[in-house]
Protein backbone atom coordinates (compact mmCIF):
# COMPACT_ATOMS: atom_id res chain seq x y z
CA UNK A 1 0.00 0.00 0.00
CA UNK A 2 1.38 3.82 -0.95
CA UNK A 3 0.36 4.71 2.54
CA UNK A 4 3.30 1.86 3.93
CA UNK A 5 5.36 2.71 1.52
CA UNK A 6 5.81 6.49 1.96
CA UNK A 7 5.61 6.24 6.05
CA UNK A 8 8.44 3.96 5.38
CA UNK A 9 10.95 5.25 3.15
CA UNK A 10 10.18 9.36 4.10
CA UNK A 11 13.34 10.15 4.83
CA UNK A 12 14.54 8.34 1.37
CA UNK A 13 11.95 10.35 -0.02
CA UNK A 14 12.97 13.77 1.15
CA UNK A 15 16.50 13.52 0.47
CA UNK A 16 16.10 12.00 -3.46
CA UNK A 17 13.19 15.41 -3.98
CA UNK A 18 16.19 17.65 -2.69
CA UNK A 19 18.80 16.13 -5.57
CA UNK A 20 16.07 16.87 -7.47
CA UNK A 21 15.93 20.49 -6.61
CA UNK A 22 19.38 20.66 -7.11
CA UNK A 23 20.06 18.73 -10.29
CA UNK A 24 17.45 21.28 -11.97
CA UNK A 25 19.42 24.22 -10.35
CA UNK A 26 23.01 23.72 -10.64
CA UNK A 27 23.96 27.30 -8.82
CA UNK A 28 21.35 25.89 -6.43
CA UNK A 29 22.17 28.25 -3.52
CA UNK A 30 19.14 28.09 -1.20
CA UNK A 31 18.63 25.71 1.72
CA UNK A 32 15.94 23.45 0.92
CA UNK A 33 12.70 23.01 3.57
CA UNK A 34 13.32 19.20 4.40
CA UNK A 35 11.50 19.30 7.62
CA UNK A 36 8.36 20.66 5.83
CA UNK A 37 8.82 17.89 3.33
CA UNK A 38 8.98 15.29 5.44
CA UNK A 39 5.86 16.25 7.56
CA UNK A 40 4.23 16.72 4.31
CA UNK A 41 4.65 12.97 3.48
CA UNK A 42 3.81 11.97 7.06
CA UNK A 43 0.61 13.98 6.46
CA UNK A 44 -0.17 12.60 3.16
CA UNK A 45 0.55 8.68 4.23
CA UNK A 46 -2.13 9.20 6.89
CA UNK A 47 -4.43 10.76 4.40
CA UNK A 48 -3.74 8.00 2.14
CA UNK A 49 -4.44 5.35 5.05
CA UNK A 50 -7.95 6.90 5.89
CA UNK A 51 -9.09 7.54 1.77
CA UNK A 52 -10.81 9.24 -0.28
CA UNK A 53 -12.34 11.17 2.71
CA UNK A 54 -10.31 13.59 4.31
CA UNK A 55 -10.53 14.28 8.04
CA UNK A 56 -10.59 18.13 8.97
CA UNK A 57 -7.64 17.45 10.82
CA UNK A 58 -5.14 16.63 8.81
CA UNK A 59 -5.96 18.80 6.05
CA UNK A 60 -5.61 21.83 8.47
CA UNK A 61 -2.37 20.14 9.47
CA UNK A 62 -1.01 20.03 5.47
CA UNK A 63 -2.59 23.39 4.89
CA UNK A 64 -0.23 24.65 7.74
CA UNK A 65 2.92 22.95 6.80
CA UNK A 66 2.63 24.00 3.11
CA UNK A 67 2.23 27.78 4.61
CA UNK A 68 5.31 27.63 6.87
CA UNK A 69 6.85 25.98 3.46
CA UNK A 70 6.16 28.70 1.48
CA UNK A 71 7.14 31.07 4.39
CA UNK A 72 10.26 30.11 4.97
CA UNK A 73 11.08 29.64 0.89
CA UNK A 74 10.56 33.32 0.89
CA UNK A 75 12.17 34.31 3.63
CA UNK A 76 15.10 32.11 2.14
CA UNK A 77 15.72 33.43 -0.90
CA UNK A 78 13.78 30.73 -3.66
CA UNK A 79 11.53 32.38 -6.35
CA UNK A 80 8.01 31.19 -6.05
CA UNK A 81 8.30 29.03 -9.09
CA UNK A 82 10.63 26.87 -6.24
CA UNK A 83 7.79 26.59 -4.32
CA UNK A 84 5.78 24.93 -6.80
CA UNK A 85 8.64 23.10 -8.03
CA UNK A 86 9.10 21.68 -5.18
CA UNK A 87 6.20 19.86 -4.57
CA UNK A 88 6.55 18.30 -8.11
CA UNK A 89 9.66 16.75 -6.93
CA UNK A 90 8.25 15.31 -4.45
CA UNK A 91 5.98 13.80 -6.39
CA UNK A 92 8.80 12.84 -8.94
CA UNK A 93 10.70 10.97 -6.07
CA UNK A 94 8.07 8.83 -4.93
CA UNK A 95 6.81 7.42 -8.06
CA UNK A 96 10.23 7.17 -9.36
CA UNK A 97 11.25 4.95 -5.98
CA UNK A 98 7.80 3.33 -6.28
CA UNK A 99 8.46 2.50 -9.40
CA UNK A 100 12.21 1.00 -8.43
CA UNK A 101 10.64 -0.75 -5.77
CA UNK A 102 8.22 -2.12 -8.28
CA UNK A 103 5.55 -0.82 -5.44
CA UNK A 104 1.94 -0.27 -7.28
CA UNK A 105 0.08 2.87 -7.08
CA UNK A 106 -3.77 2.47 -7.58
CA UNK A 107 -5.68 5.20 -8.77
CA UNK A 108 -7.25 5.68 -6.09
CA UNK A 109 -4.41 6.80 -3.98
CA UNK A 110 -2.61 8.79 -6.92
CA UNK A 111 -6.05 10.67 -6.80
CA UNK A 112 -5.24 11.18 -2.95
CA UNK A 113 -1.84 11.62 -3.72
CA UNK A 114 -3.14 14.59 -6.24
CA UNK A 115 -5.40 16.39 -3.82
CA UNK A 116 -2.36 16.83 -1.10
CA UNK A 117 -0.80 17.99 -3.51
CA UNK A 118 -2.77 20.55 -4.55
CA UNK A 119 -3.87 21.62 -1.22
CA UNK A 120 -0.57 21.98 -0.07
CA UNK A 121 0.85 24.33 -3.41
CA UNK A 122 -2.12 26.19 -3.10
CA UNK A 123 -1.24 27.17 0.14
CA UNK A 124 2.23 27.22 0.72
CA UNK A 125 2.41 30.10 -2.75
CA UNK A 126 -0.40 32.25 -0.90
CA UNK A 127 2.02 32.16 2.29
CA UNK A 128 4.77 33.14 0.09
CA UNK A 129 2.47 35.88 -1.59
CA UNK A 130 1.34 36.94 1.77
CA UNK A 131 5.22 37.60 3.28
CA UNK A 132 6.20 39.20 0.19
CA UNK A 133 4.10 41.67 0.67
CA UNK A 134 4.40 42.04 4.12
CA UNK A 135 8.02 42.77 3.66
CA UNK A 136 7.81 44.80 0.81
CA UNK A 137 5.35 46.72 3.38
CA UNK A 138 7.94 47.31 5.80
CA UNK A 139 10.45 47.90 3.62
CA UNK A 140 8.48 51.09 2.44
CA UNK A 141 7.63 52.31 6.04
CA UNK A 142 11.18 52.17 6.86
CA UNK A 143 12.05 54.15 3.71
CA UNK A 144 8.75 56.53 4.14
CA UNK A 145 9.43 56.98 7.88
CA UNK A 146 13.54 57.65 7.47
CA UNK A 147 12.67 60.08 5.02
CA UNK A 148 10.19 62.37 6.38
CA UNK A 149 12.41 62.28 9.86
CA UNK A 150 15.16 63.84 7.50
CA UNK A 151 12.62 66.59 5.84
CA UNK A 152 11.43 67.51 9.71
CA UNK A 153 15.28 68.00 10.50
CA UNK A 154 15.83 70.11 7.80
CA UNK A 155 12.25 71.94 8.19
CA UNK A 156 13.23 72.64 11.68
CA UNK A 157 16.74 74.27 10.75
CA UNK A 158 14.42 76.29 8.00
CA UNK A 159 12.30 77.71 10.53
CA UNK A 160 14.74 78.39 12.79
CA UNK A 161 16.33 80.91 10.15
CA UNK A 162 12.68 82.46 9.56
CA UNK A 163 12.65 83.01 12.87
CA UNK A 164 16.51 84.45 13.07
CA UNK A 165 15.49 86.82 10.35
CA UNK A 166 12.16 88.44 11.78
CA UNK A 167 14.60 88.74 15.12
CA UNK A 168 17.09 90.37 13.27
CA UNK A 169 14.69 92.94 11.75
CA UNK A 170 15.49 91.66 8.36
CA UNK A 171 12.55 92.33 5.73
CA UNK A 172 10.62 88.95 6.33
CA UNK A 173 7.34 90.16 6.49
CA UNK A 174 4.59 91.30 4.36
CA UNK A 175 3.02 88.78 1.18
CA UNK A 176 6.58 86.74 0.92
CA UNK A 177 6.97 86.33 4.55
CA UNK A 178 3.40 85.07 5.02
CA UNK A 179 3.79 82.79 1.96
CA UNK A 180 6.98 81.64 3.53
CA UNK A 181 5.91 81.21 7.03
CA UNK A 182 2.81 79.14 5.56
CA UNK A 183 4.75 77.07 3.16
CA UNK A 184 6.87 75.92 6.12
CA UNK A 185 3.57 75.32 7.78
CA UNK A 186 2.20 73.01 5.31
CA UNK A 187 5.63 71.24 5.27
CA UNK A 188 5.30 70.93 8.71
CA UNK A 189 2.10 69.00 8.64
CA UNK A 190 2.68 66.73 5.88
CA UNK A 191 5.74 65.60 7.53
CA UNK A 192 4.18 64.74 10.93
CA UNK A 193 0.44 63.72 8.89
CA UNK A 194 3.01 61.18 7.21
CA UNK A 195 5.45 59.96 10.46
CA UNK A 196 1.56 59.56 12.17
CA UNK A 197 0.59 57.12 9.24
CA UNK A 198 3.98 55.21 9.59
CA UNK A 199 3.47 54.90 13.33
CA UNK A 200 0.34 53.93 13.69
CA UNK A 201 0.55 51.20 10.12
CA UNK A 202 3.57 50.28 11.84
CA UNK A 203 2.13 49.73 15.10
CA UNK A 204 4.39 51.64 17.17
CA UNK A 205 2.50 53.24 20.05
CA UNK A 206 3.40 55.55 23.17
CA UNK A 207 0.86 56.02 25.50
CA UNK A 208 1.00 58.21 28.04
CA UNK A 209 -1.10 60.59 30.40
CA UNK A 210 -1.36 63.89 29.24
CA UNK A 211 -2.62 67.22 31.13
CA UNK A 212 -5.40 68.32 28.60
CA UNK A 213 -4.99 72.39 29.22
CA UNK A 214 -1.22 72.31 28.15
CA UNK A 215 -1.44 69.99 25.64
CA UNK A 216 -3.74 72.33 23.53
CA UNK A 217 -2.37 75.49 24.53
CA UNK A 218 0.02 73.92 22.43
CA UNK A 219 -2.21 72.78 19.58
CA UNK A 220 -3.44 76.62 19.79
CA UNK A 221 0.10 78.57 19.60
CA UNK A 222 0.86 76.51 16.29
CA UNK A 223 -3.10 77.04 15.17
CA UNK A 224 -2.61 81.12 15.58
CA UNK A 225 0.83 80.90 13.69
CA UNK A 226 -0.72 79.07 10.74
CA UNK A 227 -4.01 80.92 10.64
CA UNK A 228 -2.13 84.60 11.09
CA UNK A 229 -0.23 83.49 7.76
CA UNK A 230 -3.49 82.82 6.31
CA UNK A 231 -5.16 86.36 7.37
CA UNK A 232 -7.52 84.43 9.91
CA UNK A 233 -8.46 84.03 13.46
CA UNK A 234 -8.04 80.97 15.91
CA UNK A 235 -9.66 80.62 18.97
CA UNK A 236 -9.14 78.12 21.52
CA UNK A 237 -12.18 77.38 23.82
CA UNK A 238 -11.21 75.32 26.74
CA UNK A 239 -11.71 75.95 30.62
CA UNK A 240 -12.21 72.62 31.94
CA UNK A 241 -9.01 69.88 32.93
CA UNK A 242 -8.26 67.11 32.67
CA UNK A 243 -6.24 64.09 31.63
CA UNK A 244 -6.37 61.90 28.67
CA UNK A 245 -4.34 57.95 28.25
CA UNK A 246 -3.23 58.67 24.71
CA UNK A 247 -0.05 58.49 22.38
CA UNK A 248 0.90 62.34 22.26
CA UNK A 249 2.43 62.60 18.90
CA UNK A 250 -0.55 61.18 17.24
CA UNK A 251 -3.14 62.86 19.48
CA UNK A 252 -1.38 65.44 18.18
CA UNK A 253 -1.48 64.94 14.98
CA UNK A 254 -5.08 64.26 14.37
CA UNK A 255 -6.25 67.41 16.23
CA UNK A 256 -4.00 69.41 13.74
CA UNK A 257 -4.68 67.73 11.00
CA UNK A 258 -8.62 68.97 11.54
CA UNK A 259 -7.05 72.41 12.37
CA UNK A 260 -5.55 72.12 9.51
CA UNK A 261 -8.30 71.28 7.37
CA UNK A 262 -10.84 73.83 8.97
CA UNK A 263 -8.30 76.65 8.01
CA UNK A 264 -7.65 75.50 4.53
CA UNK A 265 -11.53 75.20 3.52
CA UNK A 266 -12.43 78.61 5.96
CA UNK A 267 -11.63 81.89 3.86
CA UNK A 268 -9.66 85.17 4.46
CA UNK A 269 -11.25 86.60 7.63
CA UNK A 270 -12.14 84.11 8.80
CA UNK A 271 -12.52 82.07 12.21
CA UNK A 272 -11.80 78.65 13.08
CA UNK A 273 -12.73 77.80 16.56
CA UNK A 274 -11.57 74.57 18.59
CA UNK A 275 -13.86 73.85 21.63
CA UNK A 276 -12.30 71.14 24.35
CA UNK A 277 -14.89 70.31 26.65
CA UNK A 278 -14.60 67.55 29.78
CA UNK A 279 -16.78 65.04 31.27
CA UNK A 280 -16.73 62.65 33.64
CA UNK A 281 -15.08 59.96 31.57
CA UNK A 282 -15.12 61.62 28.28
CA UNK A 283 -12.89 63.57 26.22
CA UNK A 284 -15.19 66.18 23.24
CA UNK A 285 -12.91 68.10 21.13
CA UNK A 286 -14.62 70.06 18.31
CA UNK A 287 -12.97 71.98 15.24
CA UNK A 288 -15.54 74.41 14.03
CA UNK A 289 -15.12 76.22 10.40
CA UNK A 290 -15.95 78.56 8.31
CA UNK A 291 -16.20 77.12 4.88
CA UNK A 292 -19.56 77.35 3.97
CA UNK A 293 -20.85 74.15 4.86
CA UNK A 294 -20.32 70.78 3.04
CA UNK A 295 -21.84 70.02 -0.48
CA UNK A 296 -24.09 67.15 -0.84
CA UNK A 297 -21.61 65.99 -3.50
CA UNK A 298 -18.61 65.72 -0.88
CA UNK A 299 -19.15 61.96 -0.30
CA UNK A 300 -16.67 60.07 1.65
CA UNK A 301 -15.02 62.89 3.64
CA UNK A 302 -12.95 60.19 6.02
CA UNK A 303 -11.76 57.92 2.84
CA UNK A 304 -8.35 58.76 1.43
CA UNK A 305 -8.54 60.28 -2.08
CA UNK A 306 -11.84 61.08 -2.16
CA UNK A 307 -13.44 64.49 -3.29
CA UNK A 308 -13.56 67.57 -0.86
CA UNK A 309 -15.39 70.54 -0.04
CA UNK A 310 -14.64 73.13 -2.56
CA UNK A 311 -13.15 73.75 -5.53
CA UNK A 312 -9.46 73.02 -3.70
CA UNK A 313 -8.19 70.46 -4.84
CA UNK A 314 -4.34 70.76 -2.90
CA UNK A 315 -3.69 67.35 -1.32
CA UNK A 316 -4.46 63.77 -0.96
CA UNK A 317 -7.17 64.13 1.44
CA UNK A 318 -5.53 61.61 3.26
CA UNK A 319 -5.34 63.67 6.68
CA UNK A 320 -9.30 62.87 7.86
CA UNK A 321 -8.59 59.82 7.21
CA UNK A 322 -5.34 59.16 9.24
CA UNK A 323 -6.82 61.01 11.69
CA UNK A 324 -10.36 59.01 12.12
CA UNK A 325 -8.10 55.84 12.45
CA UNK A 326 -5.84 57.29 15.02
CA UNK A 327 -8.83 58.62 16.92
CA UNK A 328 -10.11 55.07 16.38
CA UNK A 329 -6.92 53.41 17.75
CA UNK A 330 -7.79 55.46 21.15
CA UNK A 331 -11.08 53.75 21.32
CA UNK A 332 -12.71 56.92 20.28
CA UNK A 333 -14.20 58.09 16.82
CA UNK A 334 -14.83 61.37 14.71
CA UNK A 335 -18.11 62.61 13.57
CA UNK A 336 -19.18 65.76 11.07
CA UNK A 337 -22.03 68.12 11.57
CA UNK A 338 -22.99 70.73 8.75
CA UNK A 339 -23.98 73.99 8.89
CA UNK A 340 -25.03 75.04 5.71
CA UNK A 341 -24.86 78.36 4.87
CA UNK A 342 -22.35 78.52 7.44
CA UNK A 343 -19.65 75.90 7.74
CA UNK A 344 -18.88 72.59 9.22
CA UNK A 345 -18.43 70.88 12.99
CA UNK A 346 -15.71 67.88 13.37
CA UNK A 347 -16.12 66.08 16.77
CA UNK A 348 -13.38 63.81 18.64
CA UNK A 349 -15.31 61.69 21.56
CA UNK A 350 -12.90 59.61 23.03
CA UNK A 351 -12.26 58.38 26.60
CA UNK A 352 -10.18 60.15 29.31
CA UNK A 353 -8.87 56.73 30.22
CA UNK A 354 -8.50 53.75 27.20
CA UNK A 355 -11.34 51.45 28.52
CA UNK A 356 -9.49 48.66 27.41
CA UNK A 357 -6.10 47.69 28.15
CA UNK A 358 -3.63 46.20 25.55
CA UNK A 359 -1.35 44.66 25.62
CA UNK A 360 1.99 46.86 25.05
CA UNK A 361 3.20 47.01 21.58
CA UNK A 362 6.14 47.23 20.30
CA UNK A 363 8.38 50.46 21.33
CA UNK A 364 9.75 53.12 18.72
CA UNK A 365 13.11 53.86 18.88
């Protein structure tokens, strides 16, 4: 019986599908996955012994081996034409051995035989598929995230010298000044809209309690800078305490990034206003604008790359949306009320203290 004969002669098995692998490659430089191999024909002689009929268990048991197979080819170098190739010769050695050992195989368990097989590629070349992107993933947030730490160095050293020059007296102000001082704005917020998205994709998170009055006086002093540049008023309503279980830099960076948005959409003259209100357990922080309300045609407001509320089309329209899932990942949420005529109300409810507990993640460095 094929069942006998494979439980048997595994390790014979194993070792002839690896010259295999190697006599098709002859710059063969990879280690070959023997152990997977070899609990693959374990699996498939006891699949062979009970028939036809499968038992749940041991297919889960092949289905996991063939993903840890096509894991670690990845990891190890192979193309994914290895992993497929692979499997074939493993089916090459044991009908070639069979064969030698003039040991029959009835259809019936070649048909068996077949179906492991299949299972097995299938999934093994989806695990594959699944860690190449999942490296190719972190590859890019390590690239994205080393970058825009380099532009906020050299942002910083910009403003610094903006802020040498109005010291100095130097002619700084006026149209180019305010251009200037709200180009290094923007800058600014792209650069810590897109080290938020890296952190929180990434998973890096550091909470921490923070004192609610500081913390936006300090939302508020970078608020009146941009909105001065922009020939409009910001006004920071907030007389109640309070403190809030949070990672700072992205707290921060979703309240600005709805600052942010309220003064781009409110015009000349205008006012944005940012109300901070505490409850007993609850955190309400409101951005109110001037833009004129929201057109029925502005669908999706929270979805990156979507349409938004004017004619201004200047960015991704990616900041709601980092910021609803930050807001998220602090067990809270964001809601929009509209004021026609008028303009527009964002809301952040979240809890003073996370509800939940998690466990910690991973630390950034």
């Amino acid at each position: 019986m094929l069942h006998n004969f494979i439980a048997e002669r595994r390790h014979e098995i194993t070792g002839r599908a690896g010259v295999l692998a190697r006599a098709r490659d002859a710059d063969h430089r990879f280690a070959d996955p023997t152990g997977e191999v070899s609990e693959f024909l374990t699996q498939v002689s006891t699949s062979l012994r009970d028939g036809p009929t499968f038992s749940a268990q041991n297919l889960a048991q092949i289905t996991a081996t063939a993903g840890r197979k096509g894991a670690k080819m990845m990891r190890g170098g192979h193309p994914v034409v290895d992993v497929v190739q692979s499997y074939g010769d493993v089916c090459q050695a044991v009908t070639s051995l069979a064969a030698e050992a003039r040991e029959p195989i009835s259809a019936a368990d070649f048909h068996v035989f077949n179906r492991c097989l299949d299972d097995a590629i299938g999934h093994a070349v989806s695990a594959y598929v699944r860690v190449t992107e999942e490296t190719r993933s972190t590859a890019e947030l390590h690239r994205l995230g080393f970058a825009a730490h380099e532009l906020r160095d050299h942002l910083q050293t910009a403003q610094l010298a903006l802020q040498s020059l109005k010291l100095s007296g130097s002619p700084v102000e006026g149209l180019p000044g305010q251009l200037l001082t709200r180009a290094l704005g923007n800058i600014g917020a792209i650069i810590e809209r897109t080290l938020s998205d890296v952190r929180l994709t990434a998973g890096v998170e550091r909470r921490e309690r923070i004192q609610v009055v500081p913390f936006f006086e300090e939302v508020a002093m970078a608020a009146r800078l941009h909105a001065e540049s922009r020939g409009q008023v910001f006004v920071l309503d907030s007389t109640t305490a309070g403190v809030v279980e949070a990672d700072p830099q992205q707290l921060m960076s979703a309240v600005m990034n709805l600052v942010y948005n309220a003064l781009k959409f409110t015009k000349p003259g205008g006012t944005v206003h940012l109300h901070v209100r505490v409850s007993s357990a609850r955190l309400s922080i409101a951005v109110e604008d001037q833009c004129g309300g929201i057109p029925d045609s502005a669908n999706g407001l929270f979805s990156s790359f979507t349409d938004r509320r004017s004619g201004d089309r200047s960015g991704l329209g990616l900041g709601l949306s980092i910021a609803k899932k930050i807001i998220r990942a602090h067990d809270g949420d964001i809601e929009v009320r509209n004021l026609p005529g008028t303009g527009c109300v964002f809301t952040i409810d979240m809890p003073l203290v996370a509800a939940v507990r998690r466990s910690p993640r991973r630390q950034s460095t």
